[in-house]
C-alpha atoms as a PDB file:
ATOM      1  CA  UNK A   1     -16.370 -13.886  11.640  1.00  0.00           C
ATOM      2  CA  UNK A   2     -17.238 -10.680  10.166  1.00  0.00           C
ATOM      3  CA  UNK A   3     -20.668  -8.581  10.668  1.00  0.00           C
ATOM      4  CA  UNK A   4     -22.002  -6.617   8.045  1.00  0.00           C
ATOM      5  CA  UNK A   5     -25.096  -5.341   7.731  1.00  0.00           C
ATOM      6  CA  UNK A   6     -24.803  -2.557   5.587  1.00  0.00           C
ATOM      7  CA  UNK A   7     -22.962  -1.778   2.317  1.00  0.00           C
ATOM      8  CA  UNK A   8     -21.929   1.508   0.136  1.00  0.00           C
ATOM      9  CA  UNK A   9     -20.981   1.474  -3.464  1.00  0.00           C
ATOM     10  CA  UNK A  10     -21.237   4.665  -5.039  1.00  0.00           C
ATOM     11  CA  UNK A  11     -21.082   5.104  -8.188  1.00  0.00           C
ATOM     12  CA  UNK A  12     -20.203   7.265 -11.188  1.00  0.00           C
ATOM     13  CA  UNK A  13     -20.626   5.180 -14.302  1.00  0.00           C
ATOM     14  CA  UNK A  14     -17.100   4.410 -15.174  1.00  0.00           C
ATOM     15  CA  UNK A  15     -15.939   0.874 -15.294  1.00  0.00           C
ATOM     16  CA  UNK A  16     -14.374   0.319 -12.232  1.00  0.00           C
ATOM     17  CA  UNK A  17     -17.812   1.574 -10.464  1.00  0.00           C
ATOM     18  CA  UNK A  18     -19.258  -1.484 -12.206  1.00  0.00           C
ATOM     19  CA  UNK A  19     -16.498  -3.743 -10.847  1.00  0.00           C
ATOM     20  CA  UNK A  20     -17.151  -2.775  -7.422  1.00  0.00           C
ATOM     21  CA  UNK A  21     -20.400  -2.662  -7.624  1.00  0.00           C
ATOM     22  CA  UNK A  22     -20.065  -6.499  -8.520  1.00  0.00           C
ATOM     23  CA  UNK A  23     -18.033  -6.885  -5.897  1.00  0.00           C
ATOM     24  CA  UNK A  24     -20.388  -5.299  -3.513  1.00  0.00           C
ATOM     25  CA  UNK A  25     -23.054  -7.295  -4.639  1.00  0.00           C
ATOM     26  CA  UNK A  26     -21.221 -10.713  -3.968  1.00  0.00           C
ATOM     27  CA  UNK A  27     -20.276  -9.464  -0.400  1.00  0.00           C
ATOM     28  CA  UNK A  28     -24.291  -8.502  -0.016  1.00  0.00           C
ATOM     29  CA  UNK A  29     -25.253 -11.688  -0.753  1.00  0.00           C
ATOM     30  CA  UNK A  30     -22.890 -13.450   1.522  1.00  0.00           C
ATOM     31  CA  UNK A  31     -23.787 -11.268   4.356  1.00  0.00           C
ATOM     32  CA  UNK A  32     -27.524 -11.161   3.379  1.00  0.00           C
ATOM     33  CA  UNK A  33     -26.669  -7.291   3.860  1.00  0.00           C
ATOM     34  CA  UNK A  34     -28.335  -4.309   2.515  1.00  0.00           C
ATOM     35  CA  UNK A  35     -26.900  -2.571  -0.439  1.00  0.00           C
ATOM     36  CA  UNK A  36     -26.728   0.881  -0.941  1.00  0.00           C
ATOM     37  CA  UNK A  37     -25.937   2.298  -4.481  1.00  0.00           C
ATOM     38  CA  UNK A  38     -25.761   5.863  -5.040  1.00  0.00           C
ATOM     39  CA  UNK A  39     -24.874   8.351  -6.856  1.00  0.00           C
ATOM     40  CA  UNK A  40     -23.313  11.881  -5.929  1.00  0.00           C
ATOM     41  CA  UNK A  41     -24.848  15.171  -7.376  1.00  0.00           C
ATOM     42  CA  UNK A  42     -21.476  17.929  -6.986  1.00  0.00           C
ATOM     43  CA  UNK A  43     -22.781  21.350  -7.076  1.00  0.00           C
ATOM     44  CA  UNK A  44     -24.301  24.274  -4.254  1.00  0.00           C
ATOM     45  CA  UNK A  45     -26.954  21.987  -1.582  1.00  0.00           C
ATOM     46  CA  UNK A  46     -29.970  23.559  -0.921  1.00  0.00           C
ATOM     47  CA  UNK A  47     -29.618  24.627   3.167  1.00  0.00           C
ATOM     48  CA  UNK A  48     -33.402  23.967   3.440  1.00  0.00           C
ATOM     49  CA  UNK A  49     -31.989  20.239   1.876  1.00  0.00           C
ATOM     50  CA  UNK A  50     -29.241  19.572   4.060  1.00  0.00           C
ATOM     51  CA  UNK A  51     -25.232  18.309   2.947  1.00  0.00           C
ATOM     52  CA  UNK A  52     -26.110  15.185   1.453  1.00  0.00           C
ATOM     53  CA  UNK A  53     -29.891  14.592   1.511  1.00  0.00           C
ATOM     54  CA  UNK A  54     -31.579  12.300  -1.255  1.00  0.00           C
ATOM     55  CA  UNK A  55     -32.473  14.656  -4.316  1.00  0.00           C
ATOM     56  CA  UNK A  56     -36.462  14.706  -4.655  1.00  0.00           C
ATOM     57  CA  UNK A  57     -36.040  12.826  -8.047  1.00  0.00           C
ATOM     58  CA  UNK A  58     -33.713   9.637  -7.471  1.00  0.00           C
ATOM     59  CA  UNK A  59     -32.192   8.136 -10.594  1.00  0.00           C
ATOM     60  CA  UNK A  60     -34.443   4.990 -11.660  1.00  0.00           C
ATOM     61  CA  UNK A  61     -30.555   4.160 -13.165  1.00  0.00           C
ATOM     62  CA  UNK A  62     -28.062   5.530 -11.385  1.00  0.00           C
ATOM     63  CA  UNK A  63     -25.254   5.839 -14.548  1.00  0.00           C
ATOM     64  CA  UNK A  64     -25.812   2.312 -15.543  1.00  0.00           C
ATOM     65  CA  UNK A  65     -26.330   0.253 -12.789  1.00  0.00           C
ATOM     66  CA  UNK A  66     -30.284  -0.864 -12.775  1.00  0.00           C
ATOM     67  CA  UNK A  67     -31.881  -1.554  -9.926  1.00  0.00           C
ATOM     68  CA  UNK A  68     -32.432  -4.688  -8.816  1.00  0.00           C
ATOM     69  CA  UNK A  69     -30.350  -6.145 -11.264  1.00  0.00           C
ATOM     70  CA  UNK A  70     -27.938  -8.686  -9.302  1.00  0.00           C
ATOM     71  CA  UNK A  71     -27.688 -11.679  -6.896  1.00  0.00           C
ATOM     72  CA  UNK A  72     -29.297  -9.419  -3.956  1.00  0.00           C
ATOM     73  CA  UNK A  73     -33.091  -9.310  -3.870  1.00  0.00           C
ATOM     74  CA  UNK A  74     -34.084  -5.991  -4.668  1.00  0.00           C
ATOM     75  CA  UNK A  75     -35.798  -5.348  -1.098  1.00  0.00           C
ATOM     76  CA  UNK A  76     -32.404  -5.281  -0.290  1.00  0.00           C
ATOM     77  CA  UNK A  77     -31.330  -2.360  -2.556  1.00  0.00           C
ATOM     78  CA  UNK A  78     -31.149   0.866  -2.259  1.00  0.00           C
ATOM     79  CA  UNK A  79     -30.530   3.442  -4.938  1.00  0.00           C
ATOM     80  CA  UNK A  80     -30.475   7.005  -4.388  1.00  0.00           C
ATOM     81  CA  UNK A  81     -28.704   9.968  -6.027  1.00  0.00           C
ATOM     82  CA  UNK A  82     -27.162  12.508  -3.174  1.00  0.00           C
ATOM     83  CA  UNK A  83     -26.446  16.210  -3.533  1.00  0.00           C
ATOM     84  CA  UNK A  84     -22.880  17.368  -2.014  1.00  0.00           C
ATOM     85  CA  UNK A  85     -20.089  19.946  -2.871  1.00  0.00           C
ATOM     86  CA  UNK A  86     -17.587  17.236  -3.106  1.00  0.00           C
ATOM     87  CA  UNK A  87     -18.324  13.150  -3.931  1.00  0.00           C
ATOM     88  CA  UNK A  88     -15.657  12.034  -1.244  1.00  0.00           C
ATOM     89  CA  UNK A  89     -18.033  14.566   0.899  1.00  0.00           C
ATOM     90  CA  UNK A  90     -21.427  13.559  -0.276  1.00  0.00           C
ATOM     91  CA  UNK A  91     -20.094   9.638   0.703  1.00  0.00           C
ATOM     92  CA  UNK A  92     -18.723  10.316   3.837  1.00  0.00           C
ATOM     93  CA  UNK A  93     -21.491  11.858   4.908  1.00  0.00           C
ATOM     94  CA  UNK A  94     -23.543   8.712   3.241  1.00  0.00           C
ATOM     95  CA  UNK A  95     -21.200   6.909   5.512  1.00  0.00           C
ATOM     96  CA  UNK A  96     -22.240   8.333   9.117  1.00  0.00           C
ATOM     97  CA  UNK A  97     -26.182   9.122   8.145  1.00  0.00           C
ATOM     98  CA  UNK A  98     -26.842   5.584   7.279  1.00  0.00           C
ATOM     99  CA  UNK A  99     -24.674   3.890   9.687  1.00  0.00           C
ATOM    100  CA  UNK A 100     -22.297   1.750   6.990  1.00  0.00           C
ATOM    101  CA  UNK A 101     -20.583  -1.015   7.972  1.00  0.00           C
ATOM    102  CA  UNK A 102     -18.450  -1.305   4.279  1.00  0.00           C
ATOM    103  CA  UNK A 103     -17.977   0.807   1.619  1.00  0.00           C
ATOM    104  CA  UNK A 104     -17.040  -0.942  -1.974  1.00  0.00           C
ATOM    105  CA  UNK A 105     -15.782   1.905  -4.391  1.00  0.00           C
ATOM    106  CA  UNK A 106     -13.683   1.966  -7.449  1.00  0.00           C
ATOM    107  CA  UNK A 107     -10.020   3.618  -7.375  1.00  0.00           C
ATOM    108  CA  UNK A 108     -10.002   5.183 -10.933  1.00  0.00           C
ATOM    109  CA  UNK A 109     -13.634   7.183 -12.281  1.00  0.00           C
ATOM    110  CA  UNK A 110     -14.397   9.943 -14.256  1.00  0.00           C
ATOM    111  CA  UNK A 111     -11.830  12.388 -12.723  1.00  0.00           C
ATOM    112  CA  UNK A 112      -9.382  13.208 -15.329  1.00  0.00           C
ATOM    113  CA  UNK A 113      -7.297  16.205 -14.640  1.00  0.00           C
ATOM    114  CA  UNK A 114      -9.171  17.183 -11.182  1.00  0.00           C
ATOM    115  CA  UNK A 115      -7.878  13.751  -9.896  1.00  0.00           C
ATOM    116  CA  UNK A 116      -4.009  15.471  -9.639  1.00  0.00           C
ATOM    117  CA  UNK A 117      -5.947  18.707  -8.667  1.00  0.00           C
ATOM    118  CA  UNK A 118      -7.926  17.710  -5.479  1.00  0.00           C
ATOM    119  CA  UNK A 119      -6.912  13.986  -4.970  1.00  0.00           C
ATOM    120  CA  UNK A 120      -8.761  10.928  -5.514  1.00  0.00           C
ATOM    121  CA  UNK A 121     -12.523  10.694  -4.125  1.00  0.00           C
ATOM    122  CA  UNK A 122     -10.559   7.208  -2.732  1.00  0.00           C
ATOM    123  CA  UNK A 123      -8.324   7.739  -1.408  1.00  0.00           C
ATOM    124  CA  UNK A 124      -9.734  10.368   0.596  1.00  0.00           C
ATOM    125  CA  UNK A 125     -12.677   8.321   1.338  1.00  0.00           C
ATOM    126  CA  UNK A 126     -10.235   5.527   2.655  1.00  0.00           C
ATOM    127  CA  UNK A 127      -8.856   8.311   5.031  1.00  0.00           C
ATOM    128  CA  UNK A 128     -11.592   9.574   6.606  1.00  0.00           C
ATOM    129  CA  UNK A 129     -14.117   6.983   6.627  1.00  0.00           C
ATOM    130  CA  UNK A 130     -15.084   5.397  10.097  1.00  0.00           C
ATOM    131  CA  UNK A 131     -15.446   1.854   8.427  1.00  0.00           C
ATOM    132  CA  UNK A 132     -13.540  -0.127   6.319  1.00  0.00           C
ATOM    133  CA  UNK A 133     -13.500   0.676   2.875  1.00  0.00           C
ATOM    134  CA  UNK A 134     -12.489  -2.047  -0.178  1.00  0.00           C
ATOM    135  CA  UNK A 135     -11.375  -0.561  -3.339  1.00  0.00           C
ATOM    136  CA  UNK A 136     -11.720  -2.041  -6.799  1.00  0.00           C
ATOM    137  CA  UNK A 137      -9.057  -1.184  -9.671  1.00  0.00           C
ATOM    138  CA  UNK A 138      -8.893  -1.457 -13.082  1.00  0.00           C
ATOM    139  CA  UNK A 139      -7.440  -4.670 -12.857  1.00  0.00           C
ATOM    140  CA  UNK A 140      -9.120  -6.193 -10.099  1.00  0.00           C
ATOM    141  CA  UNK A 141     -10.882  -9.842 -11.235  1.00  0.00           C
ATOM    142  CA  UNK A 142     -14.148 -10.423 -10.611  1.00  0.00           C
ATOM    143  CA  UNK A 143     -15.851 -11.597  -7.391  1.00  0.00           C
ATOM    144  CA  UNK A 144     -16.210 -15.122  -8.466  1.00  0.00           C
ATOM    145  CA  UNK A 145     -12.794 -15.598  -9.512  1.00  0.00           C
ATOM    146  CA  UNK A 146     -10.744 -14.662  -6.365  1.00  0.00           C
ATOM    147  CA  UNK A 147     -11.924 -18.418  -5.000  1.00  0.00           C
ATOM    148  CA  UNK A 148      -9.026 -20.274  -3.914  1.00  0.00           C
ATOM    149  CA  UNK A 149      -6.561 -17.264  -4.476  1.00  0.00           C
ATOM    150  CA  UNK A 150      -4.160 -15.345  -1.918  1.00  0.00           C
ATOM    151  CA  UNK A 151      -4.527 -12.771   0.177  1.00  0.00           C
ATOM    152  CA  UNK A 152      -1.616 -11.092   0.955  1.00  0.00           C
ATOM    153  CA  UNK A 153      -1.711  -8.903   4.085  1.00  0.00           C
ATOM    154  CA  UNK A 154       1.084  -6.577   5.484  1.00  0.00           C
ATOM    155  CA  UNK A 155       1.855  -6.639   8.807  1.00  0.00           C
ATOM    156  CA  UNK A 156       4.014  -3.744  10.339  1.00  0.00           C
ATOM    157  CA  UNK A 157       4.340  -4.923  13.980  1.00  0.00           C
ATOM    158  CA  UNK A 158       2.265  -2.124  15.462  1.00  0.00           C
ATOM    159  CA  UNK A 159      -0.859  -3.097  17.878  1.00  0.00           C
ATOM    160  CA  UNK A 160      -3.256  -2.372  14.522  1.00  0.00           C
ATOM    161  CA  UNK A 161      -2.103  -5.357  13.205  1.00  0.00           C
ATOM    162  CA  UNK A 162      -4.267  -7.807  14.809  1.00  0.00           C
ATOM    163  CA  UNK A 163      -7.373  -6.019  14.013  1.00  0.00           C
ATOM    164  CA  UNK A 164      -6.407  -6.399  10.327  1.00  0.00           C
ATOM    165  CA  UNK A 165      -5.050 -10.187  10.626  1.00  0.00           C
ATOM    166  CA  UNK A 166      -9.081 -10.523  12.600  1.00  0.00           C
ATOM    167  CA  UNK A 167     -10.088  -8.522   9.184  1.00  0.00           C
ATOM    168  CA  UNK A 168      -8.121 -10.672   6.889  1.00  0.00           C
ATOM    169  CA  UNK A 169      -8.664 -13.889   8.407  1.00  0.00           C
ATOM    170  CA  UNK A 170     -12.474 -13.582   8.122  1.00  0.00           C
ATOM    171  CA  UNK A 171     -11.978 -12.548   4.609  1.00  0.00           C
ATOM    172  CA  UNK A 172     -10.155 -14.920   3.766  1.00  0.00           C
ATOM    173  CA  UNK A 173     -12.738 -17.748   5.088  1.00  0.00           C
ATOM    174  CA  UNK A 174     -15.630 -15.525   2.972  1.00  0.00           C
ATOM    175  CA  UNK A 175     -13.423 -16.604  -0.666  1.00  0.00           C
ATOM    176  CA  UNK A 176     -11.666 -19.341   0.366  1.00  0.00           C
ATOM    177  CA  UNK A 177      -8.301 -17.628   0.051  1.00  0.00           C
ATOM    178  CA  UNK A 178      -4.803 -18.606   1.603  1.00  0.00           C
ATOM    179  CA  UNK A 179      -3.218 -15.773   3.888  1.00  0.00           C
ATOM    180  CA  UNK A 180       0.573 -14.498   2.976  1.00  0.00           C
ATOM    181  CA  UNK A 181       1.627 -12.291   6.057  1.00  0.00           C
ATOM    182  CA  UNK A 182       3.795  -9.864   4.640  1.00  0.00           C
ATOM    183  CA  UNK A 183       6.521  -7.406   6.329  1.00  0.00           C
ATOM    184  CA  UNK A 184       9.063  -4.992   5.311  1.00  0.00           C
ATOM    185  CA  UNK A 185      12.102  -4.102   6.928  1.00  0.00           C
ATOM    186  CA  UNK A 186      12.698  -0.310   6.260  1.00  0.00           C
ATOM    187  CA  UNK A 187      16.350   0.464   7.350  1.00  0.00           C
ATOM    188  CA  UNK A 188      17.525   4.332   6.981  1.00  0.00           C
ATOM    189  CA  UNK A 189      20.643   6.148   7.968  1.00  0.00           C
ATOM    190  CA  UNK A 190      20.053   8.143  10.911  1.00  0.00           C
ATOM    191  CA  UNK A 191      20.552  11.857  10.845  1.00  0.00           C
ATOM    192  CA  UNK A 192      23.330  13.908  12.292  1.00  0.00           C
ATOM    193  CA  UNK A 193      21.181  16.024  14.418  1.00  0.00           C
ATOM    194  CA  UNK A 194      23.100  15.535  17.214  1.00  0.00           C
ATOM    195  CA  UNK A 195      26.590  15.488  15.974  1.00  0.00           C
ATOM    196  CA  UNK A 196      26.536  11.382  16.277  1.00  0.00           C
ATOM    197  CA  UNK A 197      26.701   9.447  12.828  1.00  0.00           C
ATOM    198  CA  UNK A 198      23.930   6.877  13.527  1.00  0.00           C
ATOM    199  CA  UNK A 199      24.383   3.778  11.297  1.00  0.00           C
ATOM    200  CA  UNK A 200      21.453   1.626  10.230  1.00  0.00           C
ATOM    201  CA  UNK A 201      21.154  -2.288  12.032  1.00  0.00           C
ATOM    202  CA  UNK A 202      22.382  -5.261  10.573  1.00  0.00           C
ATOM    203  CA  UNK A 203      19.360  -5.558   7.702  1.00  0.00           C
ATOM    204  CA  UNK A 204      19.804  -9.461   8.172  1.00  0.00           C
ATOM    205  CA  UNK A 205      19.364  -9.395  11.905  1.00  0.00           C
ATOM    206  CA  UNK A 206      15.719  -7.211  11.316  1.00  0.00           C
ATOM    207  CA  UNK A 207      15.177  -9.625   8.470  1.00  0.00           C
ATOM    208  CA  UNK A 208      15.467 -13.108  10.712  1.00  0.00           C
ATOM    209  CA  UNK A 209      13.565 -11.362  13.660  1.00  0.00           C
ATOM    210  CA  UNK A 210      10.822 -10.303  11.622  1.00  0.00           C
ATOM    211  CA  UNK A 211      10.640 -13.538  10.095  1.00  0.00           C
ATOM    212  CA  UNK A 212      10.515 -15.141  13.649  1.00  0.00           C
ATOM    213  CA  UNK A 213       7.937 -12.857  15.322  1.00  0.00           C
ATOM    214  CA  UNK A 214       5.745 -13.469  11.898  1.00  0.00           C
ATOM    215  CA  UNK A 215       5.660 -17.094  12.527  1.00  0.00           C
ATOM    216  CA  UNK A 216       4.678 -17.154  15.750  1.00  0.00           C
ATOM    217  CA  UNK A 217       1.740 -15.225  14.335  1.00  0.00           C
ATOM    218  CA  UNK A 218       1.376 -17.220  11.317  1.00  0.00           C
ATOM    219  CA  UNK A 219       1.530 -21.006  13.343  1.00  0.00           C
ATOM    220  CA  UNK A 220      -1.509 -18.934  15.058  1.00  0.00           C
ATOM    221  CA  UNK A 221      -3.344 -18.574  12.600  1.00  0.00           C
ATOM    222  CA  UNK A 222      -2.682 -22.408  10.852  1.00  0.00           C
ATOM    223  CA  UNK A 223      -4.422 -23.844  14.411  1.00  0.00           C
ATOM    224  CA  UNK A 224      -7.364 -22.177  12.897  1.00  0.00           C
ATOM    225  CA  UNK A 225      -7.285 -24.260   9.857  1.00  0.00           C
ATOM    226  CA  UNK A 226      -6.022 -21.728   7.506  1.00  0.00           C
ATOM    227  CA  UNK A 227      -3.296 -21.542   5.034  1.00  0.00           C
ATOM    228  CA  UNK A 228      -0.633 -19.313   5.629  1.00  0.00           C
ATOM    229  CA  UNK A 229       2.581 -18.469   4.256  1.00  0.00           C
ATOM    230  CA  UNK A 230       5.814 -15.843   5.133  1.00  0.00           C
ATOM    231  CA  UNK A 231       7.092 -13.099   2.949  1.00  0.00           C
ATOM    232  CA  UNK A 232       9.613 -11.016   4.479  1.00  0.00           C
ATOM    233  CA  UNK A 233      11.619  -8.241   2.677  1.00  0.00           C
ATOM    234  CA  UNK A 234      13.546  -5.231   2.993  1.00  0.00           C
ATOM    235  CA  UNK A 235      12.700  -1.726   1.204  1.00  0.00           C
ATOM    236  CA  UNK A 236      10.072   0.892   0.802  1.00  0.00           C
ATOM    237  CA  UNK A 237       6.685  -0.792   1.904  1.00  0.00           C
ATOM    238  CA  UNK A 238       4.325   0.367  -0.979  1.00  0.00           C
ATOM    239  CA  UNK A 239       6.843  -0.829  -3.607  1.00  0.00           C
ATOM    240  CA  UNK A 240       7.279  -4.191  -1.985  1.00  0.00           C
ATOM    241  CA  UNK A 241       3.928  -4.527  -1.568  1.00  0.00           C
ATOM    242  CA  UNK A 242       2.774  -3.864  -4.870  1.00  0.00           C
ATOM    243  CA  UNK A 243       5.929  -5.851  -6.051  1.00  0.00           C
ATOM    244  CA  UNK A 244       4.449  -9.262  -3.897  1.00  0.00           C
ATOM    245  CA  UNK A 245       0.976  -8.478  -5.387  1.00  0.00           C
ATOM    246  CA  UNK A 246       2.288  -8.617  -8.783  1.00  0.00           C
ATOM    247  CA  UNK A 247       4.434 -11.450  -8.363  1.00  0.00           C
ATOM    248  CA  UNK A 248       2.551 -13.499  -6.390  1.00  0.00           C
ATOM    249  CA  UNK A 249      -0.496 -13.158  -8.139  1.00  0.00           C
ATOM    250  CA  UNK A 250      -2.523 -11.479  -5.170  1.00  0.00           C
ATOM    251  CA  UNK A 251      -6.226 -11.914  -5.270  1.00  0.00           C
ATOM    252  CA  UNK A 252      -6.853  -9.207  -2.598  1.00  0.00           C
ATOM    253  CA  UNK A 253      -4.738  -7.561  -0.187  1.00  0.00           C
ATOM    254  CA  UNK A 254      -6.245  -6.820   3.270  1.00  0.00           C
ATOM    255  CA  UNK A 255      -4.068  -3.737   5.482  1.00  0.00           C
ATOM    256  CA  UNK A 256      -3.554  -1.016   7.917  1.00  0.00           C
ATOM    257  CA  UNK A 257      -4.299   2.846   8.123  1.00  0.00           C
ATOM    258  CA  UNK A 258      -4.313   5.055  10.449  1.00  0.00           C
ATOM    259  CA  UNK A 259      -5.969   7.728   8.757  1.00  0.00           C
ATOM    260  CA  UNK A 260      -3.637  10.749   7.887  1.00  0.00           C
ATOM    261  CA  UNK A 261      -4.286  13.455   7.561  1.00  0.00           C
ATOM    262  CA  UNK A 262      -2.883  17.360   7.446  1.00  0.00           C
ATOM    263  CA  UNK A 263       0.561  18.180   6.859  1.00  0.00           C
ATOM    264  CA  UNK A 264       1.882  14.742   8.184  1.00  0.00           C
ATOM    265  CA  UNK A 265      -0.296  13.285   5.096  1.00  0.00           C
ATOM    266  CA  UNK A 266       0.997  15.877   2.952  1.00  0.00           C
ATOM    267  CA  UNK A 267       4.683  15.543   3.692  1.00  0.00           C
ATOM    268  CA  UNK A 268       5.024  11.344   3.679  1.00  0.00           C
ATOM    269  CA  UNK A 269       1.624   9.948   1.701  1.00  0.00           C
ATOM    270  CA  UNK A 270      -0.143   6.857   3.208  1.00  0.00           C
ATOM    271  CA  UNK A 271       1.417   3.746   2.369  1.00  0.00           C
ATOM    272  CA  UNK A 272      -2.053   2.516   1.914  1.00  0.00           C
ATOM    273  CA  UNK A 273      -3.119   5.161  -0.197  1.00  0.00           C
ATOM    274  CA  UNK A 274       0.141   4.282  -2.576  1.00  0.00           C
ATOM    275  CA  UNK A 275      -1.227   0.541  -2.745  1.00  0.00           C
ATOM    276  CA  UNK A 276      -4.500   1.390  -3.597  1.00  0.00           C
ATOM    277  CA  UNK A 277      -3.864   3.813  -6.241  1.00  0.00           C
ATOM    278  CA  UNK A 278      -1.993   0.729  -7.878  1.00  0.00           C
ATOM    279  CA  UNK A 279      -2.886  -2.355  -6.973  1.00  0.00           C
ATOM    280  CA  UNK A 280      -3.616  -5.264  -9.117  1.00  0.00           C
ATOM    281  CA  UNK A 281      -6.319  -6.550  -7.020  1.00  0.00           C
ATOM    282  CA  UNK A 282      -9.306  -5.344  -4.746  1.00  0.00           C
ATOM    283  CA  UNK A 283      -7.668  -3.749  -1.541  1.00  0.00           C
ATOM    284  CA  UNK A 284      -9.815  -3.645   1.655  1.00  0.00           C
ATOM    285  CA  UNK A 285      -8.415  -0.829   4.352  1.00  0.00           C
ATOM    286  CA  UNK A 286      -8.934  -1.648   7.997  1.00  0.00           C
ATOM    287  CA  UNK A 287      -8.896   1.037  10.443  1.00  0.00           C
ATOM    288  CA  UNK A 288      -7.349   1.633  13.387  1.00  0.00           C
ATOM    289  CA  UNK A 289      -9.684   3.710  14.744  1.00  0.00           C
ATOM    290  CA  UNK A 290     -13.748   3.720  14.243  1.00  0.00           C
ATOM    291  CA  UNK A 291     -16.001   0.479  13.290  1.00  0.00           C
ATOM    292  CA  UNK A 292     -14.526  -3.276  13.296  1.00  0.00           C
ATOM    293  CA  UNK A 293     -16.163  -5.705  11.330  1.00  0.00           C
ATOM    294  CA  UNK A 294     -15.355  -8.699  13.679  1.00  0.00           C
ATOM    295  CA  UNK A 295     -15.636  -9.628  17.453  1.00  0.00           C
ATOM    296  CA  UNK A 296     -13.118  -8.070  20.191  1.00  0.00           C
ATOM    297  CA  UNK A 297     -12.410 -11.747  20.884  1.00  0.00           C
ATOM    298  CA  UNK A 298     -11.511 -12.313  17.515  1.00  0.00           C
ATOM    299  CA  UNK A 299      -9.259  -9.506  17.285  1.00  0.00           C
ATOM    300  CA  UNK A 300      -7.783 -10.538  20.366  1.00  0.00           C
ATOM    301  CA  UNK A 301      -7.487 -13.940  19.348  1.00  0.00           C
ATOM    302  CA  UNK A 302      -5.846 -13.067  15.832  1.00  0.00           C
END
């Protein structure tokens, strides 16, 4: 089962900060959790202040969202307004003050041109955060209306993947979802580097063993009275991904990242990153590294 106790949803008055907000509010009340809402002040920080402390004069709104307003009881809520240089800097730091468990932003706020300039607040977020972090898109449907959906999840084989089937699987039980395990086979010509033409493997070998391994996994995971269904392809993993999603009718999508960053990150993007950015659905990003939201036994047991 998952543990949360805390949850972040900042917030810059654009619509998809309401949507997640919503969406954070539904996972508050599920988890009887505490929300935190705020708001991120970009400009010069006072040293006397500190990077990131609460501005003396907290927003009684913060852009829109009023306090208390929700299914979670407004003990439970928190709104503050935070100075930083940079909002993905003001939140991460949010992050590791306050000890987060979740953070439920929106992908697409009031950016404009600086988005191509400096990157998404998101996507860098999703990076470097030590939690999990669920994103919320334009198109993303509402909290109440993923009941009964799919959750598609992408598995690429590494030893990550079981934390984010643990992930997924308690997800899945929160919204009543059915799971789609989801792999693609990426199959490149080799390089000449050392004067030997390389050729690719059989695609349809790597297809059927996928498919075979993923079952195993999958008949796992029906023992524990879930749904669960194969999808298996061969291509680039963010387009197939996003390609499932859309045909499939996703609800969510639950996967992997290993947190890029530097010139690696520069040079080949995150996969995840590439979802989020486009994805029809909320997208929660499960860590390899830093805080797990279930049990070691569960993981283990995925």
């Amino acid at each position: 089962m998952l543990h949360v106790d805390r949850i972040l949803c900042p917030t810059d008055g654009s619509g998809c900060a309401g949507r997640a907000h919503r969406h954070a509010q539904h996972l508050a009340a599920h988890f009887d959790a505490a929300l935190h809402v705020i708001s991120v002040e970009e400009g010069d920080v006072d040293p006397d202040q500190g990077i990131g402390g609460e501005l003396a004069s907290p927003q009684a709104d913060l852009h829109g969202l009023k306090p208390g307003v929700g299914p979670v009881p407004a003990p439970r809520v928190r709104e503050r307004a935070v100075a930083h240089p940079t909002a993905a800097g003001g939140i991460l730091n949010y992050v590791v003050q306050y000890d987060m468990d979740l953070v439920v932003m929106g992908t697409h706020g009031h950016r404009g041109v600086r988005r191509l300039l400096l990157g998404s607040v998101a996507e860098e977020v999703v990076r470097k955060a030590p939690c999990p972090v669920a994103t919320v898109g334009r198109g993303a449907t509402a909290p109440e209306g993923l009941e009964g959906g799919t959750l598609l999840v992408p598995v690429d084989f590494s030893e990550h993947r079981f934390r984010v089937m643990a992930h997924a699987r308690a997800i899945a039980r929160v919204y009543g979802m059915a799971l789609r395990l989801f792999h693609v086979v990426e199959v490149t010509a080799l390089p000449d580097a050392y004067g030997v033409y390389g050729s690719p493997p059989d695609p349809g070998v790597l297809l059927d063993r996928a498919e075979t391994v993923l079952d195993e996994e999958a008949e796992s995971l029906r023992t524990k009275g879930l749904e669960v269904t194969l999808d298996v392809r061969g291509g680039h993993p963010a387009a197939e991904i996003l390609d499932a999603a859309r045909e499939d009718g996703a609800a969510f999508i639950t996967l992997g990242t290993h947190g890029r960053t530097g010139l690696e990150h520069m040079l080949t993007g995150s996969v995840a990153e590439k979802v989020l950015r486009q994805a029809p659905c909320p997208v929660c990003a499960v860590k390899s590294f830093g805080r797990s939201l279930v049990d070691g036994d569960d993981i283990a047991d995925a």
